[in-house]
PDB file of N, CA and C in Angstrom:
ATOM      1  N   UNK A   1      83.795 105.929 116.949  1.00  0.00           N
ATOM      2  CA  UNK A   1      82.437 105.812 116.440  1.00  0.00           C
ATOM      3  C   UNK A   1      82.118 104.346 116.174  1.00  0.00           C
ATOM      4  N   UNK A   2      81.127 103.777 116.656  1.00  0.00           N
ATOM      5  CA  UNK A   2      80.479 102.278 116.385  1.00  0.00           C
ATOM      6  C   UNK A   2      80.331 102.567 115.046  1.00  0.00           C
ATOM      7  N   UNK A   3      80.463 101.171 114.284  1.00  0.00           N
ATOM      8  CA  UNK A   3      79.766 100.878 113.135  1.00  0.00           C
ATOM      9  C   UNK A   3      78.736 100.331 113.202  1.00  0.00           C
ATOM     10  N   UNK A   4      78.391 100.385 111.901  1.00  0.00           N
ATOM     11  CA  UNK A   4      76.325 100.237 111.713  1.00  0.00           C
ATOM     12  C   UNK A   4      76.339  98.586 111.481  1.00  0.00           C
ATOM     13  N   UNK A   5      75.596  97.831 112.379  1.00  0.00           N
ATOM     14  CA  UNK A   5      74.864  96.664 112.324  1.00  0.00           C
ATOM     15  C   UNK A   5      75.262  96.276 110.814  1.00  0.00           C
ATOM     16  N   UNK A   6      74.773  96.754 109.615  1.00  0.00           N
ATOM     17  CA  UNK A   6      75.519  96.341 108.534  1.00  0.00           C
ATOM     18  C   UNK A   6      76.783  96.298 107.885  1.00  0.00           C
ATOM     19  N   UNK A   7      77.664  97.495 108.625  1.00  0.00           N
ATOM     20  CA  UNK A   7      79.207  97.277 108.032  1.00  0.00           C
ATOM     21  C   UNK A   7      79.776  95.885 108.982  1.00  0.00           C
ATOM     22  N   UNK A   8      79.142  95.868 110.167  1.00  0.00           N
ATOM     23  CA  UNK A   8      79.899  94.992 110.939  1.00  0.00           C
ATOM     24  C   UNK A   8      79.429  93.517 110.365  1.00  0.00           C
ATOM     25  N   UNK A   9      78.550  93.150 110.070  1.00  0.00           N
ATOM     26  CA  UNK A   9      78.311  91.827 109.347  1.00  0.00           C
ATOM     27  C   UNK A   9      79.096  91.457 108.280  1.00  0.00           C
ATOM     28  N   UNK A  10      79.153  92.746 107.488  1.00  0.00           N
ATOM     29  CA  UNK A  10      80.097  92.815 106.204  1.00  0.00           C
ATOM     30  C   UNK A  10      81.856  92.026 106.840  1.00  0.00           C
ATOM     31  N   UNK A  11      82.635  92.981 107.631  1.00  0.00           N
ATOM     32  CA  UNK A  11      83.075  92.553 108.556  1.00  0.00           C
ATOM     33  C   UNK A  11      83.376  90.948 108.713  1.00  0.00           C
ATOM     34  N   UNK A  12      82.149  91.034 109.319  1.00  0.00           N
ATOM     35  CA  UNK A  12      82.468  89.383 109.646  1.00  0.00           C
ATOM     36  C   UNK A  12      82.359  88.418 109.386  1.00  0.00           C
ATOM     37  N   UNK A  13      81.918  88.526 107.980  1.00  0.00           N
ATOM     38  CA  UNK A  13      81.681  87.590 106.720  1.00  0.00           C
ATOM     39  C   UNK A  13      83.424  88.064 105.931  1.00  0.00           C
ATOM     40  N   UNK A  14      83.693  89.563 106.165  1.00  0.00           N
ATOM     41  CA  UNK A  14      85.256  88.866 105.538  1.00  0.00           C
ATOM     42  C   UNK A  14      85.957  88.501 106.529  1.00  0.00           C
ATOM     43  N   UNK A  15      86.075  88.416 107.768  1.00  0.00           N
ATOM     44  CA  UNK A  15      86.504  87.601 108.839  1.00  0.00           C
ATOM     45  C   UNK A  15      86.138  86.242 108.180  1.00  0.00           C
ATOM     46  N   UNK A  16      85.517  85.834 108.568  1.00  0.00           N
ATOM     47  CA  UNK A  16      85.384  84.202 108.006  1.00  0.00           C
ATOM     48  C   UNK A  16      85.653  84.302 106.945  1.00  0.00           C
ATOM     49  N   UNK A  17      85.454  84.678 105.594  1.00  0.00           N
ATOM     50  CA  UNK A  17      86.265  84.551 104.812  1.00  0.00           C
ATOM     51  C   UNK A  17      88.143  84.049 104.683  1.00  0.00           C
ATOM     52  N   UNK A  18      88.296  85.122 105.436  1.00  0.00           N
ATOM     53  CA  UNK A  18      89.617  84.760 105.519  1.00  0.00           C
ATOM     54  C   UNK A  18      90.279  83.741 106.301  1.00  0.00           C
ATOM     55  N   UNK A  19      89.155  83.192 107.349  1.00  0.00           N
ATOM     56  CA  UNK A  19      89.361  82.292 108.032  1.00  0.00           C
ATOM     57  C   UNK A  19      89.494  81.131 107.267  1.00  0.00           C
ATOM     58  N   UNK A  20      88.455  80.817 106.434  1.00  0.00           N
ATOM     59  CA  UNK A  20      88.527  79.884 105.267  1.00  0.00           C
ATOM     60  C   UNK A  20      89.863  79.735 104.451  1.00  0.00           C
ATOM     61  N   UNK A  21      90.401  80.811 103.996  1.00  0.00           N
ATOM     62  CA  UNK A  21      91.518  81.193 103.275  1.00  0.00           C
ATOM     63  C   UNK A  21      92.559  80.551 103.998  1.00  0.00           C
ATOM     64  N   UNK A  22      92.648  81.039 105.292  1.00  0.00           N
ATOM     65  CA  UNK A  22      94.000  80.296 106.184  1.00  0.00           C
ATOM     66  C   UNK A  22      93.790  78.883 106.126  1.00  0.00           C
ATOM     67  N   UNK A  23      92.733  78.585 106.548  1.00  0.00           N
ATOM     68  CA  UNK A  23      92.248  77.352 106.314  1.00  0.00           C
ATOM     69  C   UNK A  23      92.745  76.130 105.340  1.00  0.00           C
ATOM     70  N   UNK A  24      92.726  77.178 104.335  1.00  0.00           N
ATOM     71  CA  UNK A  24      92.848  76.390 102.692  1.00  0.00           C
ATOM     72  C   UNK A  24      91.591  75.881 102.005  1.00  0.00           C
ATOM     73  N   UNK A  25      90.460  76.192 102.725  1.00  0.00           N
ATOM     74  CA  UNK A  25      89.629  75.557 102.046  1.00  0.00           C
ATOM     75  C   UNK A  25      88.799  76.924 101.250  1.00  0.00           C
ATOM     76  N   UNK A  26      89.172  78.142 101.295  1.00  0.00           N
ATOM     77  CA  UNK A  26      88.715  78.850 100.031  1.00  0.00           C
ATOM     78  C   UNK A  26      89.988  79.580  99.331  1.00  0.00           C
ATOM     79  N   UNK A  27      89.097  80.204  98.785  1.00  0.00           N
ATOM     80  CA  UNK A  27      90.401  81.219  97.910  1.00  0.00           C
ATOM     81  C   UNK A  27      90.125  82.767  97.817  1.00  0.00           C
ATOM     82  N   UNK A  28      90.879  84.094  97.550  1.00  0.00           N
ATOM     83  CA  UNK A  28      90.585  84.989  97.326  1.00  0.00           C
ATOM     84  C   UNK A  28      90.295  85.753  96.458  1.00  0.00           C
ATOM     85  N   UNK A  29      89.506  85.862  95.397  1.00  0.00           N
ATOM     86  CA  UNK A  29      89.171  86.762  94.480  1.00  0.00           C
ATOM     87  C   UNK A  29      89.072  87.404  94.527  1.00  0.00           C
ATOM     88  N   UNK A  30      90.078  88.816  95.210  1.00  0.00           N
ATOM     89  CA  UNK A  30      89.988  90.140  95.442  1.00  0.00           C
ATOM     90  C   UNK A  30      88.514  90.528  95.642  1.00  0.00           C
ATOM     91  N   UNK A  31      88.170  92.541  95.473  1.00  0.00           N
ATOM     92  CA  UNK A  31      86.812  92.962  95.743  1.00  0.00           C
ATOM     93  C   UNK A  31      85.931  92.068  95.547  1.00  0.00           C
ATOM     94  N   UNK A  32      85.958  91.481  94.072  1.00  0.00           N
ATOM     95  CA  UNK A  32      84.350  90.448  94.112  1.00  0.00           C
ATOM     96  C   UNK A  32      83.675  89.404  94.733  1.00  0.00           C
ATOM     97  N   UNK A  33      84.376  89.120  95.668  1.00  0.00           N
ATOM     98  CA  UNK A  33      84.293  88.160  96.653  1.00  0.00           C
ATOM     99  C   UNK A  33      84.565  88.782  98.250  1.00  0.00           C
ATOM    100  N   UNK A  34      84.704  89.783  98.203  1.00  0.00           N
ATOM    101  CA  UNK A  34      84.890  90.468  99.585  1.00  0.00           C
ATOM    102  C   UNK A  34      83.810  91.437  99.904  1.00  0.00           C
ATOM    103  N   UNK A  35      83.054  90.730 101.303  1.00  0.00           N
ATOM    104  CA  UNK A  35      81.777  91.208 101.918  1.00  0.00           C
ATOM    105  C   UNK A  35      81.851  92.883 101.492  1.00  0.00           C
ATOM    106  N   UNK A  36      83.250  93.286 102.277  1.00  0.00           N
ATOM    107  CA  UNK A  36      83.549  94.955 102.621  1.00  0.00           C
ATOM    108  C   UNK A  36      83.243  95.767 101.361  1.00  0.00           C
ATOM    109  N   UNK A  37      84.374  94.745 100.270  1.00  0.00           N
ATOM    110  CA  UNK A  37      84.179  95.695  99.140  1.00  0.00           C
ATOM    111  C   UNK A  37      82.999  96.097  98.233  1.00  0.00           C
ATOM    112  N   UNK A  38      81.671  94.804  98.528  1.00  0.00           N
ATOM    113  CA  UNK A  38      80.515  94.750  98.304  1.00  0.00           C
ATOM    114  C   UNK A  38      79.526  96.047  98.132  1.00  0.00           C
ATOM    115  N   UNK A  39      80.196  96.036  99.870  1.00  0.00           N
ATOM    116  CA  UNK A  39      79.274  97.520 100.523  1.00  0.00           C
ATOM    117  C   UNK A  39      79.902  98.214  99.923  1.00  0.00           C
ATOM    118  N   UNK A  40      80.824  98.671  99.806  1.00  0.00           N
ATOM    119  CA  UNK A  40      81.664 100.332  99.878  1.00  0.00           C
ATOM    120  C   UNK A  40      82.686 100.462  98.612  1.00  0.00           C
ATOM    121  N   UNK A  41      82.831  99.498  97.989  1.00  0.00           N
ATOM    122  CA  UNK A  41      83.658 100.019  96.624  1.00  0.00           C
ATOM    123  C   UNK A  41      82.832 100.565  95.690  1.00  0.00           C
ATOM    124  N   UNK A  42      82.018 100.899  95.694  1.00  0.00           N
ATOM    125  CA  UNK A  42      81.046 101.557  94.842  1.00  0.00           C
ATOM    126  C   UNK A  42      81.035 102.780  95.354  1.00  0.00           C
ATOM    127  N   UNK A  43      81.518 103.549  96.147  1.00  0.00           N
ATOM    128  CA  UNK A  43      81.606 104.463  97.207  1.00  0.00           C
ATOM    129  C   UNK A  43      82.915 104.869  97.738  1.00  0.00           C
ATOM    130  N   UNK A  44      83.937 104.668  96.838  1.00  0.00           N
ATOM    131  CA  UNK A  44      85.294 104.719  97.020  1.00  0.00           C
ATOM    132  C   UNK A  44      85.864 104.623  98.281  1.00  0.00           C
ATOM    133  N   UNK A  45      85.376 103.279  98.657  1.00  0.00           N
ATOM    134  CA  UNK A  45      85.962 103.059 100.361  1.00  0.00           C
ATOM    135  C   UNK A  45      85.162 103.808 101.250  1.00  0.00           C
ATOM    136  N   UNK A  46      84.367 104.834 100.964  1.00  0.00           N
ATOM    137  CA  UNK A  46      84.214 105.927 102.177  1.00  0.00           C
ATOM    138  C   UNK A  46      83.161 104.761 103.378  1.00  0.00           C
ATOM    139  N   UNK A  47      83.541 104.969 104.217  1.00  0.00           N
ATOM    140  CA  UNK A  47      82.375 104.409 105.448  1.00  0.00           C
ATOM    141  C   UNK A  47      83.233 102.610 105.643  1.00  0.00           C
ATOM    142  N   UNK A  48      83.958 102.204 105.229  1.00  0.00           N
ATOM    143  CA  UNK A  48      84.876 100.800 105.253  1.00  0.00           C
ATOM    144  C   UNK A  48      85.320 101.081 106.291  1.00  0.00           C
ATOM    145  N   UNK A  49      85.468 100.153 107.447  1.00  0.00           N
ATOM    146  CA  UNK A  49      86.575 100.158 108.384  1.00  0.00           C
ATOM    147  C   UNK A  49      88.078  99.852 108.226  1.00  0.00           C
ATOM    148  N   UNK A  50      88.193  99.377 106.673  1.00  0.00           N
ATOM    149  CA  UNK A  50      89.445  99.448 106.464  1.00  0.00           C
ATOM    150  C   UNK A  50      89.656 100.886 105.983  1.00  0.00           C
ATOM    151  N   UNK A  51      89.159 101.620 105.236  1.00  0.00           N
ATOM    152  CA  UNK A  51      89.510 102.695 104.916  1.00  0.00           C
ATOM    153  C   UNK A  51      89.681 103.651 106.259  1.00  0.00           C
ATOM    154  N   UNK A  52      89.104 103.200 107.084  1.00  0.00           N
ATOM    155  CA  UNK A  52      88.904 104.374 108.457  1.00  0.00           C
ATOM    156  C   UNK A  52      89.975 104.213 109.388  1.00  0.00           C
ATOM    157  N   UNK A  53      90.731 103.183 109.094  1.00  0.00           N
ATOM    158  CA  UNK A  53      92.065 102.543 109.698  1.00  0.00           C
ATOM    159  C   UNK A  53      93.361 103.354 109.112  1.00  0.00           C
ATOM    160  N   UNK A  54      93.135 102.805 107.497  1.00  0.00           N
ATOM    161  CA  UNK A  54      94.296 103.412 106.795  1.00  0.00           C
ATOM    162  C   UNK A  54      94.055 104.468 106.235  1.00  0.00           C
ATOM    163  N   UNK A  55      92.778 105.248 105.966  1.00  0.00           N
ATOM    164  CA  UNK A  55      92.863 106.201 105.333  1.00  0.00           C
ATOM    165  C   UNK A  55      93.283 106.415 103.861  1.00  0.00           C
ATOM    166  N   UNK A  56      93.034 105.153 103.131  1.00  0.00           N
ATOM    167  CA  UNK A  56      93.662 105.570 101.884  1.00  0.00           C
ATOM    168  C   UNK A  56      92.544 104.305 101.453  1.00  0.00           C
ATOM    169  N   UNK A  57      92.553 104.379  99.828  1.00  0.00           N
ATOM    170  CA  UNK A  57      91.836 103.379  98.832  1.00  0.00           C
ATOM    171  C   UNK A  57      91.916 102.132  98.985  1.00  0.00           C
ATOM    172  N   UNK A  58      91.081 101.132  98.701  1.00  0.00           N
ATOM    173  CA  UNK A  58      91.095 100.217  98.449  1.00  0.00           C
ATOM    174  C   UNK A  58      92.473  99.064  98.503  1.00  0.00           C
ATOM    175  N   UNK A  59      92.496  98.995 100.275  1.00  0.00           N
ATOM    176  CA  UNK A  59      93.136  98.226 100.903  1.00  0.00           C
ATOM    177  C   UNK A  59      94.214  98.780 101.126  1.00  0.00           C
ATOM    178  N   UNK A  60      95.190  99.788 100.771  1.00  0.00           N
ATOM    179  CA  UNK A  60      96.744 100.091 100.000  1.00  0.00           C
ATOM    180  C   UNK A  60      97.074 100.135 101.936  1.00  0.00           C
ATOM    181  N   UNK A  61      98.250  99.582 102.102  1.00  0.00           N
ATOM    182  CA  UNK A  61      98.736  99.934 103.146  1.00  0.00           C
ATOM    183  C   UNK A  61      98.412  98.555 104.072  1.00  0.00           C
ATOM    184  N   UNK A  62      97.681  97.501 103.848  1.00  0.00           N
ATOM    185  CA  UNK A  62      97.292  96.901 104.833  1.00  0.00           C
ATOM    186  C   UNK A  62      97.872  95.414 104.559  1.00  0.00           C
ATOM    187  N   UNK A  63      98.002  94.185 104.839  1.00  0.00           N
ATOM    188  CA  UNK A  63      98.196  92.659 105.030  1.00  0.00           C
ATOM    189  C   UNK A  63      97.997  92.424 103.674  1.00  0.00           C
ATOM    190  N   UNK A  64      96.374  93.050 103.060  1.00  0.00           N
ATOM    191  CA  UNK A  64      96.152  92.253 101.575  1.00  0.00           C
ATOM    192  C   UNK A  64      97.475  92.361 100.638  1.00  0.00           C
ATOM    193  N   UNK A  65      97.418  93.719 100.806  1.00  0.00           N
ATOM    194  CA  UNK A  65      98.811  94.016  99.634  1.00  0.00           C
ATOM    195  C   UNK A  65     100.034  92.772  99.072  1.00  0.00           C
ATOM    196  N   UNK A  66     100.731  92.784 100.717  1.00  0.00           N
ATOM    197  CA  UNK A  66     101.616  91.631 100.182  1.00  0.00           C
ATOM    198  C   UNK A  66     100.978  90.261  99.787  1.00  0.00           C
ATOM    199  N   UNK A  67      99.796  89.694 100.286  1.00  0.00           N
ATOM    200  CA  UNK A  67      98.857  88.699  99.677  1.00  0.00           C
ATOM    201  C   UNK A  67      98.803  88.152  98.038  1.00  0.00           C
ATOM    202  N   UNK A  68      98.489  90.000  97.947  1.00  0.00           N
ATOM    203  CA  UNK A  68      98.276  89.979  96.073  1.00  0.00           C
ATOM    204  C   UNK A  68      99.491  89.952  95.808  1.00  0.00           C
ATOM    205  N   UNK A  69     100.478  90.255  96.092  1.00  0.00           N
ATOM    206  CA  UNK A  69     101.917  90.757  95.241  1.00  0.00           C
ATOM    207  C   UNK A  69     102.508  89.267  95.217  1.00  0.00           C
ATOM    208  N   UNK A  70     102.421  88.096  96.478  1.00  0.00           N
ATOM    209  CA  UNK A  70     103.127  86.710  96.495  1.00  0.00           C
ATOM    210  C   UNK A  70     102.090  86.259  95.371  1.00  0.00           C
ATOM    211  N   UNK A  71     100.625  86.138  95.417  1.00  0.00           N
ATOM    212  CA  UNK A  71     100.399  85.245  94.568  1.00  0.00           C
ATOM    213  C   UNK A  71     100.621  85.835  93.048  1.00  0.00           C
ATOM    214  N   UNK A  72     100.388  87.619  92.627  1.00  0.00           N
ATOM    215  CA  UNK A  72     100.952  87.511  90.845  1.00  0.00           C
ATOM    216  C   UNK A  72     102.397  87.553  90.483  1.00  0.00           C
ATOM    217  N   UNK A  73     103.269  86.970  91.378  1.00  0.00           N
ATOM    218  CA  UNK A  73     104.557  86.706  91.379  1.00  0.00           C
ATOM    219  C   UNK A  73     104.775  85.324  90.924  1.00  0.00           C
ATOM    220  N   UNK A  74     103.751  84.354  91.215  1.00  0.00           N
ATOM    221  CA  UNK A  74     103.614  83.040  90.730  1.00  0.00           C
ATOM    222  C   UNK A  74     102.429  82.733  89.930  1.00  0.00           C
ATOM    223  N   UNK A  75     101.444  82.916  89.867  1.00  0.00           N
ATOM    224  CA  UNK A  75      99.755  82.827  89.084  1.00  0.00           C
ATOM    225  C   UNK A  75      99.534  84.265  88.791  1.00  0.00           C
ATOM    226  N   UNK A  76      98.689  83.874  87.636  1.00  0.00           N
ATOM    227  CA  UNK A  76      98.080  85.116  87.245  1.00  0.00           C
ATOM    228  C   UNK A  76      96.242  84.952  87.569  1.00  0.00           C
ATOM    229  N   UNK A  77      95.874  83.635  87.589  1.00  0.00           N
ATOM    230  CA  UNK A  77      94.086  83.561  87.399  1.00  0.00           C
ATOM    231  C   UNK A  77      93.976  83.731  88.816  1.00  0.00           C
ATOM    232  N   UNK A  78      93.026  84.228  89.290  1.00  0.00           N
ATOM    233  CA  UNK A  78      91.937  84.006  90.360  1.00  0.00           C
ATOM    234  C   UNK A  78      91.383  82.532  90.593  1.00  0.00           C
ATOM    235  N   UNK A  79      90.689  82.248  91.656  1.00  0.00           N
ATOM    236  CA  UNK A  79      90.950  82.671  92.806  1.00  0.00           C
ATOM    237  C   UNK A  79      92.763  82.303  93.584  1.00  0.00           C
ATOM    238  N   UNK A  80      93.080  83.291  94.632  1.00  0.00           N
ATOM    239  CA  UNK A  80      94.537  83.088  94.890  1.00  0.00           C
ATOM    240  C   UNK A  80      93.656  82.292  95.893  1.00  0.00           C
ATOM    241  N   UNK A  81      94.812  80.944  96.114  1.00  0.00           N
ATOM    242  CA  UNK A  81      94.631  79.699  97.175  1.00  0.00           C
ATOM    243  C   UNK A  81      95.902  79.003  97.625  1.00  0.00           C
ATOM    244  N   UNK A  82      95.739  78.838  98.622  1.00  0.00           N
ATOM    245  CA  UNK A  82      97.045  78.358  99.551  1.00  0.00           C
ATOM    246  C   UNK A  82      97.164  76.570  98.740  1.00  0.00           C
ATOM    247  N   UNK A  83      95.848  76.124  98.088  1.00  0.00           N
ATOM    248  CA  UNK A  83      95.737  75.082  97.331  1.00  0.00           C
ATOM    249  C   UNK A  83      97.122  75.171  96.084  1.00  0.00           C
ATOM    250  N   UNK A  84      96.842  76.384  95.703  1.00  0.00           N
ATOM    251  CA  UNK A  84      98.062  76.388  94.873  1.00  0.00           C
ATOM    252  C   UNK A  84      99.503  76.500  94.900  1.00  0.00           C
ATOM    253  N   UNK A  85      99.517  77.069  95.893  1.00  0.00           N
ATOM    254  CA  UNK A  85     101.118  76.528  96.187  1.00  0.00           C
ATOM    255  C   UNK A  85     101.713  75.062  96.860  1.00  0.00           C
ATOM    256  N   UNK A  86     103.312  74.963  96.604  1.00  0.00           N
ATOM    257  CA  UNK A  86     104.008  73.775  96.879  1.00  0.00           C
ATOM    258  C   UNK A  86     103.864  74.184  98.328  1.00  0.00           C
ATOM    259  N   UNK A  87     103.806  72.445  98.729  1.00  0.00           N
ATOM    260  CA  UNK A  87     104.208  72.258 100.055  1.00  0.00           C
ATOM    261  C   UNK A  87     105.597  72.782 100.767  1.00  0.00           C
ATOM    262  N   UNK A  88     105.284  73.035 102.197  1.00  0.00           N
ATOM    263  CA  UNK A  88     106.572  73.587 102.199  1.00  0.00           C
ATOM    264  C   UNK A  88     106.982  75.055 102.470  1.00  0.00           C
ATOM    265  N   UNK A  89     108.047  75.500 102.111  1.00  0.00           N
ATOM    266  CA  UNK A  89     108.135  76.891 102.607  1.00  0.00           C
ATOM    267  C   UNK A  89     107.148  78.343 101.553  1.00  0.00           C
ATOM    268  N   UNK A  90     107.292  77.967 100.629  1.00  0.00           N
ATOM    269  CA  UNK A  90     106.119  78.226  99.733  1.00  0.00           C
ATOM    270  C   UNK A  90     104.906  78.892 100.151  1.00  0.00           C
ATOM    271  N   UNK A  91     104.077  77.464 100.699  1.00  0.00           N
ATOM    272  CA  UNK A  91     102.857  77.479 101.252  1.00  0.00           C
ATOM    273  C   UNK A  91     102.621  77.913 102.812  1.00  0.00           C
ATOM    274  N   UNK A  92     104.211  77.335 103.527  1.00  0.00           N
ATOM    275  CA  UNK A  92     104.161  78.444 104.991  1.00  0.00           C
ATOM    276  C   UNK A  92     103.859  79.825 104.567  1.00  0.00           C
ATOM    277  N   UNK A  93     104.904  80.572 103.690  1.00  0.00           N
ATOM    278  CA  UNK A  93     104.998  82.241 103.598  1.00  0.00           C
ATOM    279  C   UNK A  93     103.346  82.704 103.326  1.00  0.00           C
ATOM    280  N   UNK A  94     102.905  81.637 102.228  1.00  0.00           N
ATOM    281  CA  UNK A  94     101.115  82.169 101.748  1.00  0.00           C
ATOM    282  C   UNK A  94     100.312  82.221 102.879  1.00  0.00           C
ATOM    283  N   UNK A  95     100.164  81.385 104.034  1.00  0.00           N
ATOM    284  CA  UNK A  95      99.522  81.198 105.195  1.00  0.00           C
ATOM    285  C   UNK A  95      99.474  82.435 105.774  1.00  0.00           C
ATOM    286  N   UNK A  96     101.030  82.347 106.570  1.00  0.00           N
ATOM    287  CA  UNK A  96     101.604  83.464 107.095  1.00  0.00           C
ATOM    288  C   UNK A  96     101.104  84.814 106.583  1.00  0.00           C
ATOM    289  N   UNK A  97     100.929  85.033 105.214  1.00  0.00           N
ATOM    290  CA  UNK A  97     100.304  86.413 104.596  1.00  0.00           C
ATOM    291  C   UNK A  97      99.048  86.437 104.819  1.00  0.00           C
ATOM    292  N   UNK A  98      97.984  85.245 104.265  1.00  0.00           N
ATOM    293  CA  UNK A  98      96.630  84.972 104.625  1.00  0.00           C
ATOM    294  C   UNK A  98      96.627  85.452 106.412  1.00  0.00           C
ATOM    295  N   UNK A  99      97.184  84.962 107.114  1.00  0.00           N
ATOM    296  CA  UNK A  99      97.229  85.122 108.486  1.00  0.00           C
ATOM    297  C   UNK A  99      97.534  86.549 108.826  1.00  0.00           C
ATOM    298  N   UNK A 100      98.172  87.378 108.155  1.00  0.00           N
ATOM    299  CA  UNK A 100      98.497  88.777 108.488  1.00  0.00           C
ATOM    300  C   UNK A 100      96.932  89.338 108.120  1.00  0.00           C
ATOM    301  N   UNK A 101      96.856  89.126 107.449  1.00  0.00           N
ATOM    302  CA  UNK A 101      94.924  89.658 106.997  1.00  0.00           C
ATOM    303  C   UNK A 101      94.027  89.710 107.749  1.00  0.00           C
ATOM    304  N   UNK A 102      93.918  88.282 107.883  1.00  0.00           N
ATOM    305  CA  UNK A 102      93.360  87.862 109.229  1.00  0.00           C
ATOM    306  C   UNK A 102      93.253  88.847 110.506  1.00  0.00           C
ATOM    307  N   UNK A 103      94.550  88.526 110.945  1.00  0.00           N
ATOM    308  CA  UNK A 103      94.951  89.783 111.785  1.00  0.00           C
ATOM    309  C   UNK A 103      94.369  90.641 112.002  1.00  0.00           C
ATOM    310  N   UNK A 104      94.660  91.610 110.765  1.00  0.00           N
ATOM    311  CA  UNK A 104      94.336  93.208 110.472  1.00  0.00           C
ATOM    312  C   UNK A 104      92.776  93.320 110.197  1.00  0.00           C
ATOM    313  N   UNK A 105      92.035  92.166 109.972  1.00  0.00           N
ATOM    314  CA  UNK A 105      90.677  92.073 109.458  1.00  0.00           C
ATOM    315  C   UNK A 105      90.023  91.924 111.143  1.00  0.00           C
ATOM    316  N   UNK A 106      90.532  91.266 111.783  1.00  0.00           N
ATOM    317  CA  UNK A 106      89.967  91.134 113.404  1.00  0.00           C
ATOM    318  C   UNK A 106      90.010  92.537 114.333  1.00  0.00           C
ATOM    319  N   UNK A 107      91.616  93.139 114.043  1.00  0.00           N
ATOM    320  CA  UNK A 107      92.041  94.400 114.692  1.00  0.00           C
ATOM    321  C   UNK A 107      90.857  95.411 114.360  1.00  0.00           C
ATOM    322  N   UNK A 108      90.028  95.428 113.269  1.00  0.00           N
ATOM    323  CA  UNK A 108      89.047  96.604 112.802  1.00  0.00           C
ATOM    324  C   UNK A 108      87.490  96.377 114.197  1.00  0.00           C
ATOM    325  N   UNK A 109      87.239  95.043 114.715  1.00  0.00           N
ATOM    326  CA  UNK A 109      86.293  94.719 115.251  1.00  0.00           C
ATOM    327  C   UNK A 109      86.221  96.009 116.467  1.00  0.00           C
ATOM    328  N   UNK A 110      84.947  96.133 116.663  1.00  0.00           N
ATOM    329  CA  UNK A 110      85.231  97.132 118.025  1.00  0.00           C
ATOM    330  C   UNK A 110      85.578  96.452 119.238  1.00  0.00           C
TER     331      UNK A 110
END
């Protein structure tokens, strides 16, 4: 099934988002800053192309997960940023996770 002209913008505003993120030049503030969760967390995921992927709540199963788990292993505040970690192997592994997102955030495109 195509998605609607508006989930797909959503989409691709967290595409770039995360592009930024790999980048280093933004950061992630979980749902409140994420196009997807905008639309559809008010709506318990239903109609998300991430939910239609994994079938389950609010992300569980996908790239973000380990994202959140490296950065409240070291920080607790928002926004998580590749700014904040040490140079180094550190900041490779954060990329590398940002980059799995990425990934999984492109794989949803039709």
């Amino acid at each position: 099934m195509k998605m609607s002209k508006k989930t797909r913008q959503a989409l691709l505003k967290s595409i770039g988002n995360w592009e930024a993120i790999v980048e280093g030049t933004m950061g992630s503030s979980g749902p409140i800053t994420c196009p997807l969760c905008t639309l559809f967390n008010h709506a318990f995921c239903q109609g998300c192309p991430v939910n239609k992927r994994i079938e389950q709540l609010y992300c569980r199963d996908t790239p973000y997960v380990p994202w959140v788990r490296f950065f409240e292993e070291r920080y607790v505040d928002l926004p998580y940023s590749l700014d904040l970690l040490k140079e180094g192997e550190e900041r490779d592994e954060g990329k590398r996770l940002a980059q799995d997102e990425l990934d999984f955030l492109r794989s949803l495109l039709d």
